[in-house]
Structure formats: C-alpha cells, structure tokens
Protein backbone atom coordinates (compact mmCIF):
# COMPACT_ATOMS: atom_id res chain seq x y z
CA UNK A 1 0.00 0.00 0.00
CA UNK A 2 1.14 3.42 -0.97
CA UNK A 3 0.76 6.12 1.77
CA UNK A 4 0.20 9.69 1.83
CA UNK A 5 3.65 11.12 1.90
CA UNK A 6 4.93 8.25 -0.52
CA UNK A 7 2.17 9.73 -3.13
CA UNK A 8 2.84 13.12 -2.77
CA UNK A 9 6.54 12.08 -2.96
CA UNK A 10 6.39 10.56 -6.32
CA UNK A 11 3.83 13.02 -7.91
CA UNK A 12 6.16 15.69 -6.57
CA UNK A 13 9.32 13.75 -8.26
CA UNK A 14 7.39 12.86 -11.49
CA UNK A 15 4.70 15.47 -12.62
CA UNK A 16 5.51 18.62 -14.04
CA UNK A 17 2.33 21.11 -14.62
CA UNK A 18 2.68 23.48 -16.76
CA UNK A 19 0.49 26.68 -16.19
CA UNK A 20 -0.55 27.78 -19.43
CA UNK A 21 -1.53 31.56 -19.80
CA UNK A 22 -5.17 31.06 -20.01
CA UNK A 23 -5.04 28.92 -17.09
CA UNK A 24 -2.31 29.79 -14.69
CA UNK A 25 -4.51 29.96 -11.65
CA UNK A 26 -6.22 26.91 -12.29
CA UNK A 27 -2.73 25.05 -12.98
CA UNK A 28 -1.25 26.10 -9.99
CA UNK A 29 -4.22 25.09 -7.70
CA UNK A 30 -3.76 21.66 -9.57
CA UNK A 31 -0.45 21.86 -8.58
CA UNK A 32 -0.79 22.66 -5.12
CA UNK A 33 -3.32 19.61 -4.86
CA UNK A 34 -1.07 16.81 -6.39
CA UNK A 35 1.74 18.21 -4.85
CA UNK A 36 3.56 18.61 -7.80
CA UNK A 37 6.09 20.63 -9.69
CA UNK A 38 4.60 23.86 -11.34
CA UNK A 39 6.29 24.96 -14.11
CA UNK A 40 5.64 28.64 -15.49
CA UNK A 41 5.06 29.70 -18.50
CA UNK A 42 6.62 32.95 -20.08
CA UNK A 43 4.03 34.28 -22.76
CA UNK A 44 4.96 37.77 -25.30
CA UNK A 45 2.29 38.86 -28.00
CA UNK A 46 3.49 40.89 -30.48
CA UNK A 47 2.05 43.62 -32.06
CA UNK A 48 1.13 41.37 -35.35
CA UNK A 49 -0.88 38.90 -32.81
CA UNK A 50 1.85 36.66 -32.79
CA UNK A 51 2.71 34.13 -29.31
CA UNK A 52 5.81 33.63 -27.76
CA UNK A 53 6.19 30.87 -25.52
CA UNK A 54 8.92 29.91 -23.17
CA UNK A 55 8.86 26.90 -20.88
CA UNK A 56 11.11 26.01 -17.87
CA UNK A 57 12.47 22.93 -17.20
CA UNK A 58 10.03 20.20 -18.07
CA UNK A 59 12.65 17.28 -17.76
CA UNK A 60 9.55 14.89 -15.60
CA UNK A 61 7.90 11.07 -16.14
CA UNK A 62 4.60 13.26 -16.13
CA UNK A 63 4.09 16.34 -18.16
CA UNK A 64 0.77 18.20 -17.77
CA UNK A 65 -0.48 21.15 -19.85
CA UNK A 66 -3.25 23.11 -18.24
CA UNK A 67 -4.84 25.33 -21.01
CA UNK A 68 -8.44 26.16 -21.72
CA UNK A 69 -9.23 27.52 -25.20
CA UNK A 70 -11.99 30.54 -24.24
CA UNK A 71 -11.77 33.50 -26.56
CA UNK A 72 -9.23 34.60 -28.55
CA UNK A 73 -9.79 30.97 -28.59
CA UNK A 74 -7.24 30.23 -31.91
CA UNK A 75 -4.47 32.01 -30.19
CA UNK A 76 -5.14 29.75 -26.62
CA UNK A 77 -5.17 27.13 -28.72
CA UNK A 78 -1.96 27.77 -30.07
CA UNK A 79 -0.12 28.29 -27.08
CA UNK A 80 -1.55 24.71 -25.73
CA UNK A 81 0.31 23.21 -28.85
CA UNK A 82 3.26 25.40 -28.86
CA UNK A 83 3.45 23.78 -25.06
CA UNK A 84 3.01 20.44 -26.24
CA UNK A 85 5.41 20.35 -28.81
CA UNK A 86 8.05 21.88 -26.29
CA UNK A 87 6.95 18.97 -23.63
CA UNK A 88 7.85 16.32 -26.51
CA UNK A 89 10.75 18.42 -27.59
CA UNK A 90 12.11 17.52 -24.02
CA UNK A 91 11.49 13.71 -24.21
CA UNK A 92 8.86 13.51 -21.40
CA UNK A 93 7.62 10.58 -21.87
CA UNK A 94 3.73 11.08 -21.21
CA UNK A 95 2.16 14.44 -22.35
CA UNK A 96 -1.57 15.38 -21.27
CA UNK A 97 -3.15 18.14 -21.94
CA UNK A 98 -5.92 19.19 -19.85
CA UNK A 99 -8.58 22.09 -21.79
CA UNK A 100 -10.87 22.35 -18.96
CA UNK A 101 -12.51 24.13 -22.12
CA UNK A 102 -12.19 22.66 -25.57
CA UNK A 103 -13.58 25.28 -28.67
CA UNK A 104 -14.90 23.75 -31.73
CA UNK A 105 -16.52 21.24 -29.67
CA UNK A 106 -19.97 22.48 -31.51
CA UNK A 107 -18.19 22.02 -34.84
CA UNK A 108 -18.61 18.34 -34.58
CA UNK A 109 -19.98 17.36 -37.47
CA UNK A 110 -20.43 18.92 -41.45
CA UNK A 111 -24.08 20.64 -41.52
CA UNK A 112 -24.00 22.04 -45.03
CA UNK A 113 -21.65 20.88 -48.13
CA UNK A 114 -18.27 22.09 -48.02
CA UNK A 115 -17.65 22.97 -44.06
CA UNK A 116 -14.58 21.47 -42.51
CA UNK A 117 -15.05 19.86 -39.14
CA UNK A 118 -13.21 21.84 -37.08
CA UNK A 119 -13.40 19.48 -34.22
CA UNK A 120 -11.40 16.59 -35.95
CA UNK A 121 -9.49 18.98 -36.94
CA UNK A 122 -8.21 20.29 -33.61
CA UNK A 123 -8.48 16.32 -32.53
CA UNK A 124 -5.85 15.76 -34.90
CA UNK A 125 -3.38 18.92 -34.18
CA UNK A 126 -3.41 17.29 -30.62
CA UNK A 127 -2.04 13.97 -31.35
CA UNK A 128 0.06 15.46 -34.05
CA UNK A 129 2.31 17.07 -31.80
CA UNK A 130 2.82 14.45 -28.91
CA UNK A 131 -0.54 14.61 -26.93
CA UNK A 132 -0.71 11.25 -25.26
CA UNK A 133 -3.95 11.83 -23.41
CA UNK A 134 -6.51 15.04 -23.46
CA UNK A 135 -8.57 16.02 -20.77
CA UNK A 136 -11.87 18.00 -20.86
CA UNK A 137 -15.16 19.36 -18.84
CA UNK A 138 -18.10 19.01 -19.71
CA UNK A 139 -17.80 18.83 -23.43
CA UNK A 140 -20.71 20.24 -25.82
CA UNK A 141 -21.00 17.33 -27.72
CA UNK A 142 -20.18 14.00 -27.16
CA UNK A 143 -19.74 13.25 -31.12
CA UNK A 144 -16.81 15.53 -31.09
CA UNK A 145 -15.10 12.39 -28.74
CA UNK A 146 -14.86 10.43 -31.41
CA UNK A 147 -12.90 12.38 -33.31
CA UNK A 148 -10.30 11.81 -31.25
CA UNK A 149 -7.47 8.79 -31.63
CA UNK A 150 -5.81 9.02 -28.77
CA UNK A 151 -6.97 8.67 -24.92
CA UNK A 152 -9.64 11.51 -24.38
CA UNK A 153 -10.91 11.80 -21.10
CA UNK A 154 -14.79 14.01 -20.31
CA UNK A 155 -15.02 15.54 -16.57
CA UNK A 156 -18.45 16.36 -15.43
CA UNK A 157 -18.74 19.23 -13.23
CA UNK A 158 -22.34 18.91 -12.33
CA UNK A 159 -21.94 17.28 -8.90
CA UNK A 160 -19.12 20.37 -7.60
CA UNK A 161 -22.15 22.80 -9.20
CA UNK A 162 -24.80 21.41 -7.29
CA UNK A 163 -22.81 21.40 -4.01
CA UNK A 164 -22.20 24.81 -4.73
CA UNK A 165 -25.91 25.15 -4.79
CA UNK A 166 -26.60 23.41 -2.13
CA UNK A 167 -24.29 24.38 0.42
CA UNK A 168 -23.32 28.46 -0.68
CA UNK A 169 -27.15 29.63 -2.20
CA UNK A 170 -29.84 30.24 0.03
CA UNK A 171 -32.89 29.02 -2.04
CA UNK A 172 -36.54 29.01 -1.37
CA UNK A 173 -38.67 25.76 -2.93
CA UNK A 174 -35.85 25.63 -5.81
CA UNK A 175 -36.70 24.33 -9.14
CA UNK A 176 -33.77 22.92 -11.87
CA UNK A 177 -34.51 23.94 -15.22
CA UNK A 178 -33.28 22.65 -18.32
CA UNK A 179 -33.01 25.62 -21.14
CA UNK A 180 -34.13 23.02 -23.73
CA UNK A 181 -34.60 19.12 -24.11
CA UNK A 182 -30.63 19.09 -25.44
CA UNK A 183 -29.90 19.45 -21.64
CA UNK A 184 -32.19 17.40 -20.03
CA UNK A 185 -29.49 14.31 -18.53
CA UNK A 186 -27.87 17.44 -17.44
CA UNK A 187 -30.45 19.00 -15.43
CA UNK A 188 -31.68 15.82 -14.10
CA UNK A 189 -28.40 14.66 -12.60
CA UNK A 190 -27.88 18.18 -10.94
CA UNK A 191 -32.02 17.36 -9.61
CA UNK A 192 -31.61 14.23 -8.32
CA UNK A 193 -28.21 15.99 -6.38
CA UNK A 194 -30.20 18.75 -5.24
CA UNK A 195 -33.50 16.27 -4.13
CA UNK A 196 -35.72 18.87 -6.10
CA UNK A 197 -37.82 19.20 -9.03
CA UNK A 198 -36.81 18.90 -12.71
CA UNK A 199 -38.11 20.46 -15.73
CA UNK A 200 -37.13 21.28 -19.44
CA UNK A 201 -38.59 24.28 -21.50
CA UNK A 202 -39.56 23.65 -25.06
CA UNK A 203 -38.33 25.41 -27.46
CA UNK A 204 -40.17 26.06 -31.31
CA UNK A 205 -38.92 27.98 -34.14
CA UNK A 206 -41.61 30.21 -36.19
CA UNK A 207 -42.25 28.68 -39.74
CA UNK A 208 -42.51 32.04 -41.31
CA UNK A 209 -39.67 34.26 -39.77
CA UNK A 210 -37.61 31.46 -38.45
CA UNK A 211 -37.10 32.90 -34.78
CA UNK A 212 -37.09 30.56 -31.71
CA UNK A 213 -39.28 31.02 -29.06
CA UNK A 214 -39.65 29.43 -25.61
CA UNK A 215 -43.23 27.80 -25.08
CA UNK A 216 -44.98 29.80 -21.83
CA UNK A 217 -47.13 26.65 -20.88
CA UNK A 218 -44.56 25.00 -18.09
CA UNK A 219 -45.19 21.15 -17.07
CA UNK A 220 -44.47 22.20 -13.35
CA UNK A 221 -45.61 25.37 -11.41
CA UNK A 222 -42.56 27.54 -10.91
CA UNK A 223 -44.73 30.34 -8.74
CA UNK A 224 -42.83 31.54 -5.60
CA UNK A 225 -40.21 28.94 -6.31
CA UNK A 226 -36.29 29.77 -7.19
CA UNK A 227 -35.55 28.48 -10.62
CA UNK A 228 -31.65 27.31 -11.45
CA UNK A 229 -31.14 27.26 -15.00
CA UNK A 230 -28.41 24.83 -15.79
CA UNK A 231 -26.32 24.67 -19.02
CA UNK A 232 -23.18 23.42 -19.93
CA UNK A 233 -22.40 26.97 -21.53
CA UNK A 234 -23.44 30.29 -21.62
CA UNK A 235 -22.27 31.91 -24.85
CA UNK A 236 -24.43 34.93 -25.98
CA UNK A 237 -26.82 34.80 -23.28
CA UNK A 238 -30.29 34.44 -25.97
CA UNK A 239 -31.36 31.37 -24.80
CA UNK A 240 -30.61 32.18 -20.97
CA UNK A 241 -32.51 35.69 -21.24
CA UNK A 242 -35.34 34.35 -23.08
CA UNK A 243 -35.94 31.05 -20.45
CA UNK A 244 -35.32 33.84 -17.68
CA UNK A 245 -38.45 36.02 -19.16
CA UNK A 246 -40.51 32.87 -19.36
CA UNK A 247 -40.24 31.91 -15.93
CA UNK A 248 -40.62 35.25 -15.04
CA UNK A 249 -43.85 35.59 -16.63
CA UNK A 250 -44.42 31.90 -15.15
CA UNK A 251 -44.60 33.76 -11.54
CA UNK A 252 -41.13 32.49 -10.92
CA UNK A 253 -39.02 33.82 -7.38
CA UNK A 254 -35.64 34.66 -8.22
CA UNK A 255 -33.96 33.00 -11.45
CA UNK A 256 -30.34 31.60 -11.16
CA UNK A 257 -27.88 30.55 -14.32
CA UNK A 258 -25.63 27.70 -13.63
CA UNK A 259 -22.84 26.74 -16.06
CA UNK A 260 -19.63 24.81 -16.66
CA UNK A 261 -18.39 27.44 -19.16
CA UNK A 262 -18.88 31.21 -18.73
CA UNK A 263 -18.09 32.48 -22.09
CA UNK A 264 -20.26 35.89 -21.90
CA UNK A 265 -19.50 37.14 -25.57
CA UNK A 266 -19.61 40.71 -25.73
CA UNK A 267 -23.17 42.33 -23.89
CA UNK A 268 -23.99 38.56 -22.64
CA UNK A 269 -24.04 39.43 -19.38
CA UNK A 270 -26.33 42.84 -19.54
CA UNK A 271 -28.75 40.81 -21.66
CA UNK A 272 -28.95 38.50 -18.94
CA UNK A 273 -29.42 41.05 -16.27
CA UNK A 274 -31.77 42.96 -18.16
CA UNK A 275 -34.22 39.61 -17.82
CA UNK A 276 -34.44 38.95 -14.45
CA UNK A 277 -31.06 36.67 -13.70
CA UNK A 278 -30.37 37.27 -10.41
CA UNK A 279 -26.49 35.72 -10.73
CA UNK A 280 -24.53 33.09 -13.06
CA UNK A 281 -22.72 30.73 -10.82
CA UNK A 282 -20.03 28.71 -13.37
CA UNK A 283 -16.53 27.18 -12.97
CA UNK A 284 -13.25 28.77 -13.17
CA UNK A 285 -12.51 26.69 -16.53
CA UNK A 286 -12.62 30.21 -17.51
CA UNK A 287 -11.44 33.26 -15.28
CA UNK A 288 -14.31 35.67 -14.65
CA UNK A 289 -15.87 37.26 -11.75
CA UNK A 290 -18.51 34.27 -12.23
CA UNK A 291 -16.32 31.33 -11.65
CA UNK A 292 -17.04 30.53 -8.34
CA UNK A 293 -16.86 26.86 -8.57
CA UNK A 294 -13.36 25.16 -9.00
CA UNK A 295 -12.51 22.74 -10.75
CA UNK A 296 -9.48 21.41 -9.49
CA UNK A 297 -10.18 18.92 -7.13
CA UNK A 298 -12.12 16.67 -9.66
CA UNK A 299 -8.83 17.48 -11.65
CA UNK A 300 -6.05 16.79 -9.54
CA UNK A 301 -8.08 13.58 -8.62
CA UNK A 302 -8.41 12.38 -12.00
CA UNK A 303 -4.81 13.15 -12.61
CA UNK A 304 -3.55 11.46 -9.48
CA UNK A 305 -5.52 8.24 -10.46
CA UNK A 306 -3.74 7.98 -14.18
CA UNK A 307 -0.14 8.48 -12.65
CA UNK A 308 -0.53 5.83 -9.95
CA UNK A 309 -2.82 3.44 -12.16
C-alpha cells in the first residue's frame, strides 16, 4: 500500500504542470493539490498577434499542460500546442493536456456541403504534436469524442455545481430547469443531487420568420419557487434571457444561471441582467468574476488516479 507522503513524494518527483496563460490559476491550484512541480510559463504577444512561448524545465515522467481555449480561442489554442510540442521536444515521456474548455466542440460534425469539421481537426493537431492523453469538462458534444485517436478523457462538473448550490445559495422551494430538451441528462443529474424538481422548457422555431421562441405553458408550477437554470455553456446569453423572461412571466421567485463554461461574448451578461437573472454561478474553466466553482479537485483527482494506475 502506498501512503500519503509516498504519493505526494512521487507526484512531486514525477509530474511537471505546466500553467498555461489562459489557465495559470487553475494550474497552480492543480499543482498545489497533487503536490507537484509547477512549471511557469513565459508568454509575449506581439504587435502582429503573434505568441511567444517559453517553458522552464520540463525534464519529468509526467508532463501536464493546463490550457483552456476561451476567446481569442485560436491564439489559446496555439499556445496549448506550442506547449506540447516543447513537452515532446524535451522527451517527457507522457504528455496530457488538460482544456478544462475545448472550442470547436460544436463544430462536430459537417451541416451544409463544403464545411470542414473543425473538431477533428483540432483532434488531430493534438495527437500530431505528442498529446498522449486530453482532458476535458463538460464537453458540448459527445460526437466531437470520437474524433479523437488518442486517450480523451470528459469531466463532469455537475456534482461540484450542485454542491455549490446546495451548500453556498440560500434558495426558497428551488426548481432545476433545463433551457431546452438538449440538456435534459444534465439538469436531471444536478435534480436528483439537489432532491428537487426537474423540468425542461420547449423550445419552437416560427415557420414564417424562423425565430425561436420558448413555449410559456410550463409542465411544473414555478410560482414563488427559485428556478436554477443549468447549461453546460453560456455563450451569448439568448437562450438564458429568453428562459429567464418565461419563468418570469411563469410567476417564478428569483432566477439563477448555472454553467460549466462562462463564455459571456460581448453584452452577454447585460442581456442576462436585463431579464431577471439574479447571478450566473459557473466554474473557473474560464477566469471571470462568475467562476465561483473550481474545478481542481475533480482534476487533480483524475490526474492522481492515471499516474498511480
């Protein structure tokens, strides 16, 4: 049997993490939690756009690049494969990658003639330069998995989320709510967590202009109660705004968005204000004032189990 200090001994002697510069914080809490080596990364933009990367020693068993790929999301992505190819460069002989968040994961598949897949695209830029083993959360899609040849590894967040709920939000008679049918596994895990209802909105689209609406008629009364809207992302904030105004009208308490991924494109977040959210609650797989929830004790604990397995 291994014990404590002999673990933290070897992860300490055999993991490097490198903090990449859309996730240094995150890195170095995974760091701190293994007990490993954390490795910094030196980043210069130019004025053209162009990334600069320098590494410090990397020389480990275990070489770990922490990078999500949020917005400018082709120059994160990038840096995570300017990292890897520096990690191979140095002959460690097992590179992961971990992209708490992985862009183009809604590019899974060809909807008209001509598009390029962008996801088996990225899937393949990963293996091409050394990636041994990718790590994710809460992925958009599970198609865009299988684009993937080497070891790829999906993290759900919703059980962290919910205890975030549970324990940090003082709710009255809370509701889940699932923006659409898409996220209805979603919603009912973080339910069934929570001991508390469940419901998804439907959405339609109008035959004649082609605009989606929410339908008003609810399968469960939502008067007086909380509602937590739970998504895996929150990009634009249209569909979040327009469930918010439907449980509004519904006679809803106070409305709550829950997310994995914060993205918040430009005005996301004063459209979602302007509708009645009362907060977004998401991870830190992207830095914001919303990540509240962190992610790197599911992290470090899926990490610690591939070293020592």
């Amino acid at each position: 049997m291994i014990s404590i200090h002999e673990t933290c001994y070897n992860l300490n002697r055999e993991v490097s993490i490198i903090a990449g510069p859309s996730s240094s914080d995150l890195a170095t809490r995974i760091a701190r939690d293994l007990d490993a080596e954390l490795v910094p990364v030196d980043v210069r933009i130019f004025t053209d756009g162009e990334s600069k990367i320098k590494i410090g020693n990397t020389k480990k068993k275990y070489c770990i690049i922490v990078q999500s790929t949020y917005p400018p999301t082709d120059r994160h992505l990038l840096q995570a494969l300017m990292m890897i190819k520096k990690c191979t460069d140095c002959k460690a002989m097992n590179v992961y990658t971990v992209i708490p968040y992985l862009a183009y994961a809604r590019q899974d598949r060809a909807f008209l003639e001509g598009e390029v897949i962008s996801m088996e695209l990225v899937a393949k830029l990963l293996e091409a330069v050394g990636t041994r083993r990718v790590i994710t959360v809460d992925i958009h899609s599970s198609l865009a998995l299988s684009h993937f040849r080497i070891n790829v590894q999906n993290i759900s967040s919703i059980s962290i989320l919910a205890d975030y709920a549970a324990n940090e939000m003082k709710l009255n008679k809370p509701i889940v709510v699932s923006p659409d049918s898409g996220g209805i596994i979603r919603a009912r895990e973080f339910a069934k967590i929570l001991k508390v209802d469940m419901m998804a909105l439907k959405k339609f689209r109008d035959r004649d202009t082609g605009e989606v609406h929410i339908d008003e008629r609810l399968d469960l009364s939502v008067i007086d109660r909380d509602a937590l809207l739970v998504d895996d992302m929150i990009s634009s904030g249209d569909s979040i705004a327009k469930a918010c105004r439907v449980l509004k009208k519904n006679n809803s308490s106070k409305v709550y968005a829950i997310c994995t991924h914060a993205l918040l494109i430009g005005d996301a977040m004063q459209r979602i204000k302007a509708a009645g959210v009362e907060d977004v609650i998401a991870t830190n797989s992207i830095p914001s004032e919303f990540a509240k929830v962190d992610l790197s004790r599911i992290i470090s604990e899926n990490l610690r189990n591939l070293v020592h397995s």
